[in-house]
PDB file of N, CA and C in Angstrom:
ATOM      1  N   UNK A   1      17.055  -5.045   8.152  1.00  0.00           N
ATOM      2  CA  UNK A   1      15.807  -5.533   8.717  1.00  0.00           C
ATOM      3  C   UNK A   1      14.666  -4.622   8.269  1.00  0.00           C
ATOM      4  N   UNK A   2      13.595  -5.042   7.745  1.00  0.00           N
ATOM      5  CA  UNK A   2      12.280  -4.516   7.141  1.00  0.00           C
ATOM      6  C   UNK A   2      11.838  -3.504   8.545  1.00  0.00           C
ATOM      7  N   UNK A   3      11.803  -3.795   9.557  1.00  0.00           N
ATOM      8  CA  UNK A   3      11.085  -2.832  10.493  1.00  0.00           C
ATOM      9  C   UNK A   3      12.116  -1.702  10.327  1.00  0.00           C
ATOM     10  N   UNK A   4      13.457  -1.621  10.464  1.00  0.00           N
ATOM     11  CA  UNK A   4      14.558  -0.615  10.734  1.00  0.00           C
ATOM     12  C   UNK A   4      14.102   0.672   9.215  1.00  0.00           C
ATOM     13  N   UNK A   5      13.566   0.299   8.398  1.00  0.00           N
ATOM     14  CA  UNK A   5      13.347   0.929   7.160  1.00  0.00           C
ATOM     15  C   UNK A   5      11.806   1.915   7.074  1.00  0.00           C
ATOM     16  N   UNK A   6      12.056   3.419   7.072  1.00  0.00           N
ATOM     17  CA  UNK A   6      11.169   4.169   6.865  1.00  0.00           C
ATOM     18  C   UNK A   6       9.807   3.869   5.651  1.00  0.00           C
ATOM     19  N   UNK A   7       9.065   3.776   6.546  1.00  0.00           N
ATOM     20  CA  UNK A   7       7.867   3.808   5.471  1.00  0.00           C
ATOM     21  C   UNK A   7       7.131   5.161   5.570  1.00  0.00           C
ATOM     22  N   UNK A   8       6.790   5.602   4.297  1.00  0.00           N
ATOM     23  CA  UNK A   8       5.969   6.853   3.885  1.00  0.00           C
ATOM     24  C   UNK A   8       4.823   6.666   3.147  1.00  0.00           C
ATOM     25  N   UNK A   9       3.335   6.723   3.461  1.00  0.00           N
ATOM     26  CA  UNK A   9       2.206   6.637   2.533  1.00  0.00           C
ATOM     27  C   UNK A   9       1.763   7.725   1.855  1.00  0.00           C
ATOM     28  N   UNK A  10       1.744   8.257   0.658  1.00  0.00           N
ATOM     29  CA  UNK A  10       1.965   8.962  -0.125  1.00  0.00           C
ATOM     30  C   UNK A  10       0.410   8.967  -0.475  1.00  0.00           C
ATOM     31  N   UNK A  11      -0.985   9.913   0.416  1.00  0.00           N
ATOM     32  CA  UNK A  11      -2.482   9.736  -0.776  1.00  0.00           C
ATOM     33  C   UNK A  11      -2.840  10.836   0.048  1.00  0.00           C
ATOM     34  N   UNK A  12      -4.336  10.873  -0.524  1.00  0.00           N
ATOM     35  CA  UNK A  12      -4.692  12.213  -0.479  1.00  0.00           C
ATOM     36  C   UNK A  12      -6.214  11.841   0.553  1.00  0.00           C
ATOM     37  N   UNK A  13      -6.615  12.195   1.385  1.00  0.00           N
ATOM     38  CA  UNK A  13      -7.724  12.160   1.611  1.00  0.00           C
ATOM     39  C   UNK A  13      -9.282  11.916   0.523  1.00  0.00           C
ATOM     40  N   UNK A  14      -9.907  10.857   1.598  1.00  0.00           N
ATOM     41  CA  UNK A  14     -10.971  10.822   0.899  1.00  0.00           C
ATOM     42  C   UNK A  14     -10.304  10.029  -0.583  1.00  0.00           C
ATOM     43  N   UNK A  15      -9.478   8.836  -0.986  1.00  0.00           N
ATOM     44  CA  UNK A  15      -9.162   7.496  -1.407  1.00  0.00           C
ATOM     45  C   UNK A  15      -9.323   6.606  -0.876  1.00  0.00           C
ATOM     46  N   UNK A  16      -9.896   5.901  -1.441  1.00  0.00           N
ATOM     47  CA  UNK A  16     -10.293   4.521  -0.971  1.00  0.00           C
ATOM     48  C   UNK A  16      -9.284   3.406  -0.650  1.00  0.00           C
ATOM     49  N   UNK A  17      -8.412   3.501  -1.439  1.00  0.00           N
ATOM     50  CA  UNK A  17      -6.926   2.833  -1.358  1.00  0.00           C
ATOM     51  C   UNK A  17      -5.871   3.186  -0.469  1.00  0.00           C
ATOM     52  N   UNK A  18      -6.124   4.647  -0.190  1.00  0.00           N
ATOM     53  CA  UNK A  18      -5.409   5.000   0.564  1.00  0.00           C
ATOM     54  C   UNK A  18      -5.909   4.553   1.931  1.00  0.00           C
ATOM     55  N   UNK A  19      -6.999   5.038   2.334  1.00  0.00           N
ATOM     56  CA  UNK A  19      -7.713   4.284   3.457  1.00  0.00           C
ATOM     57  C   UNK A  19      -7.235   2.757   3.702  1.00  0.00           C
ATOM     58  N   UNK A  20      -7.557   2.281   3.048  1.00  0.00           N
ATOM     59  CA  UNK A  20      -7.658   0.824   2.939  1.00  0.00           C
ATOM     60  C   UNK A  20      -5.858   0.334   3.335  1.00  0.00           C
ATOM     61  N   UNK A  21      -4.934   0.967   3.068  1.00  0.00           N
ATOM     62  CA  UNK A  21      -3.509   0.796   3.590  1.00  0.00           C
ATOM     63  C   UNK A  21      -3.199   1.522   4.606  1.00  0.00           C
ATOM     64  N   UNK A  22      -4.358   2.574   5.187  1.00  0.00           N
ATOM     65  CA  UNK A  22      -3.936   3.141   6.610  1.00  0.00           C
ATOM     66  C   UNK A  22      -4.602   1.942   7.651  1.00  0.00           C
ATOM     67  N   UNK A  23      -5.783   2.022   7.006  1.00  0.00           N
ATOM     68  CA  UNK A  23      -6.331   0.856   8.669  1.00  0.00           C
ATOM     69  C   UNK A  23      -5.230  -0.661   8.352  1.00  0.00           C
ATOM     70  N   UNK A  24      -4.752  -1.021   7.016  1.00  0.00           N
ATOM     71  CA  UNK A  24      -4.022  -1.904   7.521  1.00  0.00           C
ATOM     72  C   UNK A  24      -3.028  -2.609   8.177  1.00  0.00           C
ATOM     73  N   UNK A  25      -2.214  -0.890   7.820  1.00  0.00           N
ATOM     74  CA  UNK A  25      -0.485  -0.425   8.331  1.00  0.00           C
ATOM     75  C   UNK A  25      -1.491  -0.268  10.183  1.00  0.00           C
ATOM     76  N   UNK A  26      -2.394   0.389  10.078  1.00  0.00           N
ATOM     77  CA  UNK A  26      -2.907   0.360  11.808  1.00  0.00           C
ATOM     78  C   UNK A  26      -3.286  -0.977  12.548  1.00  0.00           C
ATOM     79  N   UNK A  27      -3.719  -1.860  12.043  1.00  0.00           N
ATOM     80  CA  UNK A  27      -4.415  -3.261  12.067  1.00  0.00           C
ATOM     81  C   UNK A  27      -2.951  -3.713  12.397  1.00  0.00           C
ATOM     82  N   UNK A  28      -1.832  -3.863  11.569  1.00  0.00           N
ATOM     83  CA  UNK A  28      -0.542  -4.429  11.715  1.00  0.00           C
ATOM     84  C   UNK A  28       0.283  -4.188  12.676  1.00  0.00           C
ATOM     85  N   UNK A  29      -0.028  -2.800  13.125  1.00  0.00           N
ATOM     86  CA  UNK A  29       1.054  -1.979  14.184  1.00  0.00           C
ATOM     87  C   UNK A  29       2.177  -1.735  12.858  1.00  0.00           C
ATOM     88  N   UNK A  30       1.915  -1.649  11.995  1.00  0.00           N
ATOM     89  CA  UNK A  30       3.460  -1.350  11.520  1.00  0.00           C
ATOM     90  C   UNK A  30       3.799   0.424  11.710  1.00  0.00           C
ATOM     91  N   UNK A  31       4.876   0.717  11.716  1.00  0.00           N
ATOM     92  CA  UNK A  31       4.931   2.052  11.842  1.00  0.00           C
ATOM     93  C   UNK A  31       5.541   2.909  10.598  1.00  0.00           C
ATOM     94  N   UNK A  32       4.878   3.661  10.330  1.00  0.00           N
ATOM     95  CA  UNK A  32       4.530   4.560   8.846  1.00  0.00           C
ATOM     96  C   UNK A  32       4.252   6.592   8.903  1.00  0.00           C
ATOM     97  N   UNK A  33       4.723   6.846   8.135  1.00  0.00           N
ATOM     98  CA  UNK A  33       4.062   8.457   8.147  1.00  0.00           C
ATOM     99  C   UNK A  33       3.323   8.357   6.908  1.00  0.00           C
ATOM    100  N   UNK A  34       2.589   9.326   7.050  1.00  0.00           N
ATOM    101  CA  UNK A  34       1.469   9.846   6.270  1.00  0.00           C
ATOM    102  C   UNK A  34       2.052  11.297   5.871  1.00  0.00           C
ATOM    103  N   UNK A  35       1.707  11.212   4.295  1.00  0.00           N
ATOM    104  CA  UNK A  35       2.073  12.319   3.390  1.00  0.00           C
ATOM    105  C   UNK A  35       0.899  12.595   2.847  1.00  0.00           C
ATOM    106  N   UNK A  36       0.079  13.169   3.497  1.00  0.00           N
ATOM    107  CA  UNK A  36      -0.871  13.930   2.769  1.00  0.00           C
ATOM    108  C   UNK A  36      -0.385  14.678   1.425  1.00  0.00           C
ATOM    109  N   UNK A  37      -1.336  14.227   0.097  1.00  0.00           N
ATOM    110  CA  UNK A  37      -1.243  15.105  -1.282  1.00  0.00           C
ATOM    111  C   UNK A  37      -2.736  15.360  -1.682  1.00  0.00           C
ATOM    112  N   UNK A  38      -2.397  16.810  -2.008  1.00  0.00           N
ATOM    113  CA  UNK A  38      -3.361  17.502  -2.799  1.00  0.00           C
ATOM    114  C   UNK A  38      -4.339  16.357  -3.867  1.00  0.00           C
ATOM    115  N   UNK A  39      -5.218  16.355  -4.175  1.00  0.00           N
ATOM    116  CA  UNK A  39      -6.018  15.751  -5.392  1.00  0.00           C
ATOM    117  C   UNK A  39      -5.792  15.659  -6.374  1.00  0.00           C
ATOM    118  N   UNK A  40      -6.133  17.232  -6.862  1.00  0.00           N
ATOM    119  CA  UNK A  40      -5.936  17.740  -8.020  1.00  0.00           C
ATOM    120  C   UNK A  40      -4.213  17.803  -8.178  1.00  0.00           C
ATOM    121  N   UNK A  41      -3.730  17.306  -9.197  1.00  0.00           N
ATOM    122  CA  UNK A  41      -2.554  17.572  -9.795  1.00  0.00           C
ATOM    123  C   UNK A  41      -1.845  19.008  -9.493  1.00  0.00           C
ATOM    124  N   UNK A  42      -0.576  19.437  -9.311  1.00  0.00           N
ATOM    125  CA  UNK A  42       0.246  18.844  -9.004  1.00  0.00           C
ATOM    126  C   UNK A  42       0.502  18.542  -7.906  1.00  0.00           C
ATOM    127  N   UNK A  43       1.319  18.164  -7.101  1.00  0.00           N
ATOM    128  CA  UNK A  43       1.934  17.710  -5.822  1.00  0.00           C
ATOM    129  C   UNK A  43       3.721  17.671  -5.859  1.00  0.00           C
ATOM    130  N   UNK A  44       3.736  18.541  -5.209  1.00  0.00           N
ATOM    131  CA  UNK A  44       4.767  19.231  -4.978  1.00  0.00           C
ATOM    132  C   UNK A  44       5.970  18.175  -4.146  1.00  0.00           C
ATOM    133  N   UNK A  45       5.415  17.555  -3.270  1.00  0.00           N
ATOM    134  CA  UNK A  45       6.017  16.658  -2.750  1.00  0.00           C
ATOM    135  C   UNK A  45       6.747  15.487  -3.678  1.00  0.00           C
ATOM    136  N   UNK A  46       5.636  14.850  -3.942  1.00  0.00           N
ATOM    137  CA  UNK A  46       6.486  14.035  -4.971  1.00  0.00           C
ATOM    138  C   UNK A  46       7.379  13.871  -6.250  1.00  0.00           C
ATOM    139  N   UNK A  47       7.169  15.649  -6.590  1.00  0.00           N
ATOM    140  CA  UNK A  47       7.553  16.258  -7.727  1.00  0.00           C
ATOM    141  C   UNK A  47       9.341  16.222  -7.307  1.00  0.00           C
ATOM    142  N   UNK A  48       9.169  16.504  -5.675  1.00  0.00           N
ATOM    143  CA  UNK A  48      10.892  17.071  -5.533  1.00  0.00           C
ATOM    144  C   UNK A  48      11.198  15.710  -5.341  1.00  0.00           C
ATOM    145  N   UNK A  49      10.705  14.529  -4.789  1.00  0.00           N
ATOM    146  CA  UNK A  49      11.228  13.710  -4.606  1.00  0.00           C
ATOM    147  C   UNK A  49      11.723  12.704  -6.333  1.00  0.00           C
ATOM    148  N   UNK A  50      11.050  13.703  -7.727  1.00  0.00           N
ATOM    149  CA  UNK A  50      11.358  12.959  -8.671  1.00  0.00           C
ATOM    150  C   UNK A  50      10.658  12.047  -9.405  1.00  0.00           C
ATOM    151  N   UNK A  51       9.089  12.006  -8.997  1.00  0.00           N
ATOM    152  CA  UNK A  51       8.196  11.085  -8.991  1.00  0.00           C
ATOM    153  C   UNK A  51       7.414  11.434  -9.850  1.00  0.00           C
ATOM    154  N   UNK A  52       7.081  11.301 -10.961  1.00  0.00           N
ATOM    155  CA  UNK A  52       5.644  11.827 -12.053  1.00  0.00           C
ATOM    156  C   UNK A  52       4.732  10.625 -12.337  1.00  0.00           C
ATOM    157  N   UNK A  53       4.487  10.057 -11.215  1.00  0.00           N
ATOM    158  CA  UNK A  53       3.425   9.001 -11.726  1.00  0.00           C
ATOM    159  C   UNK A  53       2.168   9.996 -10.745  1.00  0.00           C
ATOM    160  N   UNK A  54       1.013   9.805 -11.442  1.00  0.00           N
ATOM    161  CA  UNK A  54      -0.334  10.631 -11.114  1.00  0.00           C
ATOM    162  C   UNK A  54      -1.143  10.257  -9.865  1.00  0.00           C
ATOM    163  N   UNK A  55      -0.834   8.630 -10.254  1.00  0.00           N
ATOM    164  CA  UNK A  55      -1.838   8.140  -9.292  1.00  0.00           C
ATOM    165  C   UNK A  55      -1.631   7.683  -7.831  1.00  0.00           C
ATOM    166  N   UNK A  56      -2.236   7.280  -6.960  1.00  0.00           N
ATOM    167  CA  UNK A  56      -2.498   7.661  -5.336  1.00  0.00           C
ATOM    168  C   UNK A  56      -3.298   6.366  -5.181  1.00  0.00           C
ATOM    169  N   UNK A  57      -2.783   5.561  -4.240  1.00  0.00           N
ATOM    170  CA  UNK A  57      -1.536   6.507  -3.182  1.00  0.00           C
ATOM    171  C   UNK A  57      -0.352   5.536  -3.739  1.00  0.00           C
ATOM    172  N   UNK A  58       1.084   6.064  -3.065  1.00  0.00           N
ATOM    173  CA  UNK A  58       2.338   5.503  -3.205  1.00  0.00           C
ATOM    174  C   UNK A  58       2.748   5.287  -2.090  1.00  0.00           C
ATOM    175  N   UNK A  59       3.956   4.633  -1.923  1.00  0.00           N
ATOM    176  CA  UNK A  59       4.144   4.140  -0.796  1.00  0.00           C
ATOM    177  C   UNK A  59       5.888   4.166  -0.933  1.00  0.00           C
ATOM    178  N   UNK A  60       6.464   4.446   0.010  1.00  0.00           N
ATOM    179  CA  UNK A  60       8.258   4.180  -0.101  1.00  0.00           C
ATOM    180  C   UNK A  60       8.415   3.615   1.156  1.00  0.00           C
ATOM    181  N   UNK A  61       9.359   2.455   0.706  1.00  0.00           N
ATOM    182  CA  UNK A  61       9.782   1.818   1.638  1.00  0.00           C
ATOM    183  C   UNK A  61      11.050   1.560   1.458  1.00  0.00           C
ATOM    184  N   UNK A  62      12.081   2.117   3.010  1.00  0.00           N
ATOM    185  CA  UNK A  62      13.213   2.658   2.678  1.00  0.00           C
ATOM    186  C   UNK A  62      13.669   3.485   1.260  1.00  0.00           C
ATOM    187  N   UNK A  63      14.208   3.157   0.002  1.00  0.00           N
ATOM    188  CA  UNK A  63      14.459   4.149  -0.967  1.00  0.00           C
ATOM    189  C   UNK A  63      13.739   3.414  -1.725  1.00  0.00           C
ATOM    190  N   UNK A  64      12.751   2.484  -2.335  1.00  0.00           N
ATOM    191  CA  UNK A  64      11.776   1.964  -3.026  1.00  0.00           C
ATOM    192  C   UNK A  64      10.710   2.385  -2.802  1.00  0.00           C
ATOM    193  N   UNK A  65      10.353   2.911  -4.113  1.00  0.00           N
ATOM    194  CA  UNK A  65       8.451   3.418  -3.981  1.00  0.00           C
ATOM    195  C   UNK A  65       8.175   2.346  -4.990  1.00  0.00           C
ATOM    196  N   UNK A  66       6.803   2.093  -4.132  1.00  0.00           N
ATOM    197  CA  UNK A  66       5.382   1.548  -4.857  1.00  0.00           C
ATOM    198  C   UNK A  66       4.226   2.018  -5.135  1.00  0.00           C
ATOM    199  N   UNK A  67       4.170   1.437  -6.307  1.00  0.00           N
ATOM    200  CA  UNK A  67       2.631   2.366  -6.795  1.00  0.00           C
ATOM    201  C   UNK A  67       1.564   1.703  -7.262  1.00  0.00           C
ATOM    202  N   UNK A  68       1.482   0.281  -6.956  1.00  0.00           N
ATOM    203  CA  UNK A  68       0.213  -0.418  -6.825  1.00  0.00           C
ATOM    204  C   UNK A  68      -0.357  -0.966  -6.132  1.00  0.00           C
ATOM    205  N   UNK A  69      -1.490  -0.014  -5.119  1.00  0.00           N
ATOM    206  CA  UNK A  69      -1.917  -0.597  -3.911  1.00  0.00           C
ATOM    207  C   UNK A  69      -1.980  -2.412  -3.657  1.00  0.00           C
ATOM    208  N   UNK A  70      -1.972  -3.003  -4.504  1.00  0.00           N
ATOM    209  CA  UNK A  70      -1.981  -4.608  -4.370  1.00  0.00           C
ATOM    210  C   UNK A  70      -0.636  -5.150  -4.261  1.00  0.00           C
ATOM    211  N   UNK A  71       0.148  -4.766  -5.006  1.00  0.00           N
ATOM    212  CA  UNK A  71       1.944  -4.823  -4.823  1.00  0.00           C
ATOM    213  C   UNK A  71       2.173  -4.269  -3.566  1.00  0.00           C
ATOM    214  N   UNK A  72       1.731  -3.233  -2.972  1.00  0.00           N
ATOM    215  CA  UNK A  72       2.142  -2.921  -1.826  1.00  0.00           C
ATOM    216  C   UNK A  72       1.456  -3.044  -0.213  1.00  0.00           C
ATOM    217  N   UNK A  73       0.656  -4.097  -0.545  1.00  0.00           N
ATOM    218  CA  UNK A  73      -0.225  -4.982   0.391  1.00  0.00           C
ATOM    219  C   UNK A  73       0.766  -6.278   0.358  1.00  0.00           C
ATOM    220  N   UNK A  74       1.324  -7.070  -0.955  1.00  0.00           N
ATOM    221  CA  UNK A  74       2.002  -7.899  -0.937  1.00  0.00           C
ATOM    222  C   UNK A  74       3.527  -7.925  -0.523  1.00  0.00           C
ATOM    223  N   UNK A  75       4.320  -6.622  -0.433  1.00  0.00           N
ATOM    224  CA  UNK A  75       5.103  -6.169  -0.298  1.00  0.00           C
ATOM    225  C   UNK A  75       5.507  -6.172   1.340  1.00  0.00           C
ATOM    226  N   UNK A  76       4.302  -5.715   2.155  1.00  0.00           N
ATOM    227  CA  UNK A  76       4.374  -4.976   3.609  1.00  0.00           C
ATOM    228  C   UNK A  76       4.085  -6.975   4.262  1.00  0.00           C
ATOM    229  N   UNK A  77       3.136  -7.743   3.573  1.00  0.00           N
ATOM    230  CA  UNK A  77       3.122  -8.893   3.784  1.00  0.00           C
ATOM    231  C   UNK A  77       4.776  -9.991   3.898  1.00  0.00           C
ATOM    232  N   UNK A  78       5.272  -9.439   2.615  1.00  0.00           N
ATOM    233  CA  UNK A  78       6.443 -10.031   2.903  1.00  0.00           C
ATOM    234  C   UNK A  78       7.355  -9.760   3.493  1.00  0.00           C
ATOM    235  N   UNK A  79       7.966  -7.994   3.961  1.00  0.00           N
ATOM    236  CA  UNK A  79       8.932  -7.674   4.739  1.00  0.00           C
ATOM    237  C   UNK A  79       8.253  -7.602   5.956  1.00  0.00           C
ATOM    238  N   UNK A  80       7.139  -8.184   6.395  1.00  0.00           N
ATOM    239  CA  UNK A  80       6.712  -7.846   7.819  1.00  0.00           C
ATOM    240  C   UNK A  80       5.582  -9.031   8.180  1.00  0.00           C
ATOM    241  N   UNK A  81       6.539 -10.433   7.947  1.00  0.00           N
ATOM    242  CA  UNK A  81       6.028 -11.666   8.059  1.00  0.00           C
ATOM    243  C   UNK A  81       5.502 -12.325   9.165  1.00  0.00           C
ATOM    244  N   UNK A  82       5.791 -11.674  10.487  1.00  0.00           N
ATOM    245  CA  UNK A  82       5.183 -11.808  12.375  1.00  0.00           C
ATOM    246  C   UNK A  82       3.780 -11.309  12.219  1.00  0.00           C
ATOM    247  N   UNK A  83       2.840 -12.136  12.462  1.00  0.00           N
ATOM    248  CA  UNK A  83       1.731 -11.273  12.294  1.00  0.00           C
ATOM    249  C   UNK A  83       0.896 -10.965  10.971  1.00  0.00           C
ATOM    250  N   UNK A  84       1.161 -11.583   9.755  1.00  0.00           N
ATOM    251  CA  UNK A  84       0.952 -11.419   8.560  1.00  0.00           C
ATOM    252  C   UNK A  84      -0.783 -11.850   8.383  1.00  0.00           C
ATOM    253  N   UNK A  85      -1.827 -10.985   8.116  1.00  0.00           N
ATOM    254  CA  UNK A  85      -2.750 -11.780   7.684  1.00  0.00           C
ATOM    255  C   UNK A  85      -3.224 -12.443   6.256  1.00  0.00           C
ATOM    256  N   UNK A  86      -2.435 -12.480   5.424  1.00  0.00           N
ATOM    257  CA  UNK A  86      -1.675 -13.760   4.523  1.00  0.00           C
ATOM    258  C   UNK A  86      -1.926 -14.753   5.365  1.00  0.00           C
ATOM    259  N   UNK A  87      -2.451 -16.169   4.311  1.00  0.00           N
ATOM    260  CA  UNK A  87      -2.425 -17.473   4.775  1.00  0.00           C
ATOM    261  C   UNK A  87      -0.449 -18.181   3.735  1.00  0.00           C
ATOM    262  N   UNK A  88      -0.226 -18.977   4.332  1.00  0.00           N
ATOM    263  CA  UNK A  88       1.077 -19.553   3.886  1.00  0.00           C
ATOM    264  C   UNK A  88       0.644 -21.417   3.419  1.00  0.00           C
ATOM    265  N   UNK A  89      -0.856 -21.461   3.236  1.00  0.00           N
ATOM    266  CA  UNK A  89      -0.834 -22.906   2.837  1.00  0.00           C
ATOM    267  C   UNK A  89      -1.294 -22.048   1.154  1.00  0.00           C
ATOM    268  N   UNK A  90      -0.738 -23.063   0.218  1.00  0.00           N
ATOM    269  CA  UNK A  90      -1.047 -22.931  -1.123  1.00  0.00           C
ATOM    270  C   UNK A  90      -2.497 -22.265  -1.781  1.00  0.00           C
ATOM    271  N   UNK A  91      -3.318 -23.765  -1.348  1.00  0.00           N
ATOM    272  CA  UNK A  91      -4.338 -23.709  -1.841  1.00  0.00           C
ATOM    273  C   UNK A  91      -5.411 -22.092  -1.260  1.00  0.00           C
ATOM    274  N   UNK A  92      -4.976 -21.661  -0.080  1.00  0.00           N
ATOM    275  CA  UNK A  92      -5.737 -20.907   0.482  1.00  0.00           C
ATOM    276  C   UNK A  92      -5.324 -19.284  -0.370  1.00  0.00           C
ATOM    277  N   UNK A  93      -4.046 -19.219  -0.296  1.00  0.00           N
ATOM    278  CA  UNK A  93      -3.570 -18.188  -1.085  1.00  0.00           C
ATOM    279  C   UNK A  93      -4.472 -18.121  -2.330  1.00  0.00           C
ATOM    280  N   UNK A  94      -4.034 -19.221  -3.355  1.00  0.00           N
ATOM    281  CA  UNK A  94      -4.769 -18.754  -4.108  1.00  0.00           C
ATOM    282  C   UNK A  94      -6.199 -18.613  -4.347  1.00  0.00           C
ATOM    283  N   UNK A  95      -7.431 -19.051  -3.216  1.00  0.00           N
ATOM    284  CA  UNK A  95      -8.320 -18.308  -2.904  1.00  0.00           C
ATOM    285  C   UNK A  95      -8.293 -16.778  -2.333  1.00  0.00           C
ATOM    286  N   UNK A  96      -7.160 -16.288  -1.384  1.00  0.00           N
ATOM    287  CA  UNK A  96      -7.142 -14.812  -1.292  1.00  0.00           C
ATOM    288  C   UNK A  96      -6.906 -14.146  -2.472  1.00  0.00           C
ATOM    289  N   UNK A  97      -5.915 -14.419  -3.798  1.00  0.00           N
ATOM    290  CA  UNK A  97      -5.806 -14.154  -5.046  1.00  0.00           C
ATOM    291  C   UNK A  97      -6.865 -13.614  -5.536  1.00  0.00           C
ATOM    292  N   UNK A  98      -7.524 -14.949  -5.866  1.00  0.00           N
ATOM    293  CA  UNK A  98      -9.244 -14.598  -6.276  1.00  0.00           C
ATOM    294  C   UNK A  98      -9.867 -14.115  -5.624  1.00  0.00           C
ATOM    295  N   UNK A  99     -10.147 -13.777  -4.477  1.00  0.00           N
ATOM    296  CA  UNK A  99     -10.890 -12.777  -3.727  1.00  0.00           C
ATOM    297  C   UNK A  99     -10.292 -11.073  -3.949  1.00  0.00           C
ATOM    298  N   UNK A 100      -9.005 -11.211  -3.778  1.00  0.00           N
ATOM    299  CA  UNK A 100      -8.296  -9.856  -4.256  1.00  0.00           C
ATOM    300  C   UNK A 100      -8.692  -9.469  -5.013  1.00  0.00           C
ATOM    301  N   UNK A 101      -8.329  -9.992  -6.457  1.00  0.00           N
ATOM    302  CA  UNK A 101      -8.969  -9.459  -7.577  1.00  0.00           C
ATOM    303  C   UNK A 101     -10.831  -9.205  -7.640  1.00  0.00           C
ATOM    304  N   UNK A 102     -11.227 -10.167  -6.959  1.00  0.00           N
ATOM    305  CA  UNK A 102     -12.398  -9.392  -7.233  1.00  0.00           C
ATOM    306  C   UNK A 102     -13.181  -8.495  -6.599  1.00  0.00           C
ATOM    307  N   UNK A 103     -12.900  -8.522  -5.306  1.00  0.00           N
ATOM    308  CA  UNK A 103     -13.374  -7.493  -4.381  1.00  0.00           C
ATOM    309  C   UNK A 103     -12.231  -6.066  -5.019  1.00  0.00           C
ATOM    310  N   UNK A 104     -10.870  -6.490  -5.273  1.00  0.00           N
ATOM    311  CA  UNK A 104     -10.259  -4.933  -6.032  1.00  0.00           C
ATOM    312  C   UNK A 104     -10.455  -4.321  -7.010  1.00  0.00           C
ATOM    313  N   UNK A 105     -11.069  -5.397  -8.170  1.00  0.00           N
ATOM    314  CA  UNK A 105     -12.162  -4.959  -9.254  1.00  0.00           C
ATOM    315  C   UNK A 105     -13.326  -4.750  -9.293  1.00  0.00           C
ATOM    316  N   UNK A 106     -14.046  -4.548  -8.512  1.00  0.00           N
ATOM    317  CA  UNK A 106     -15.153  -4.284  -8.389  1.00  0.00           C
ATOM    318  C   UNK A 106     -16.090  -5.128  -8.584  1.00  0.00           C
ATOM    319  N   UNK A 107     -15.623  -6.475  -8.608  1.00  0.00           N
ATOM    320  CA  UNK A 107     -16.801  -7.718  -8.640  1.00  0.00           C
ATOM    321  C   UNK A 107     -16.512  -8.311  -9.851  1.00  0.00           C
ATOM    322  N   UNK A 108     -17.647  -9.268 -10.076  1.00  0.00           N
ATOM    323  CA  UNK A 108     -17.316  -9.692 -11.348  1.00  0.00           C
ATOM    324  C   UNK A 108     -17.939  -9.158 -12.899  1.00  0.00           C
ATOM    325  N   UNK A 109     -18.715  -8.102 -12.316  1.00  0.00           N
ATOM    326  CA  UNK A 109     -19.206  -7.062 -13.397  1.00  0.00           C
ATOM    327  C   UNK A 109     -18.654  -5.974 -14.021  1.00  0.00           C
TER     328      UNK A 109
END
């Protein structure tokens, strides 16, 4: 069961992404720890855990890490489907799609 499985958010203060998956994991009630990492390179934490990807934040859920804040918005959507603010009619999804991408790209500029 998706709730029975440890989640860890892996960012550093002062990310925008990272933020943006704390108020949502808070918004959700889901329950999560926070791994504060350093900024600047290295990070020690993720080093022992085996991890050399740079960028922030990551996320493990149970023994799976993720490392693209949008994969792991879609991810927490699907193992934690009670409560999901995901729409489940077609057409609407793929308006959140297009809104994703462009509010996550920075617009259409």
């Amino acid at each position: 069961m998706a709730s029975d499985l440890p989640i860890i958010l892996f960012g550093y203060e002062g990310s925008v992404w990272t933020t943006k998956l704390h108020y949502y994991l808070d918004l959700r009630g889901i329950k999560y720890s926070l791994c504060i990492q350093p900024n600047p390179l290295p990070r020690p934490d993720l080093e022992e855990l085996g991890i050399k990807y740079r960028r922030i934040p990551l996320m493990a859920i149970g023994r799976d890490v993720y490392c693209d804040s949008r994969l792991i918005f879609h991810k927490l959507e699907e193992l934690f489907p009670e409560g999901a603010l995901g729409s489940k009619i077609p057409e609407i999804r793929g308006i959140e799609y297009l809104l994703d991408n462009w509010t996550g790209d920075g617009g259409p500029f």
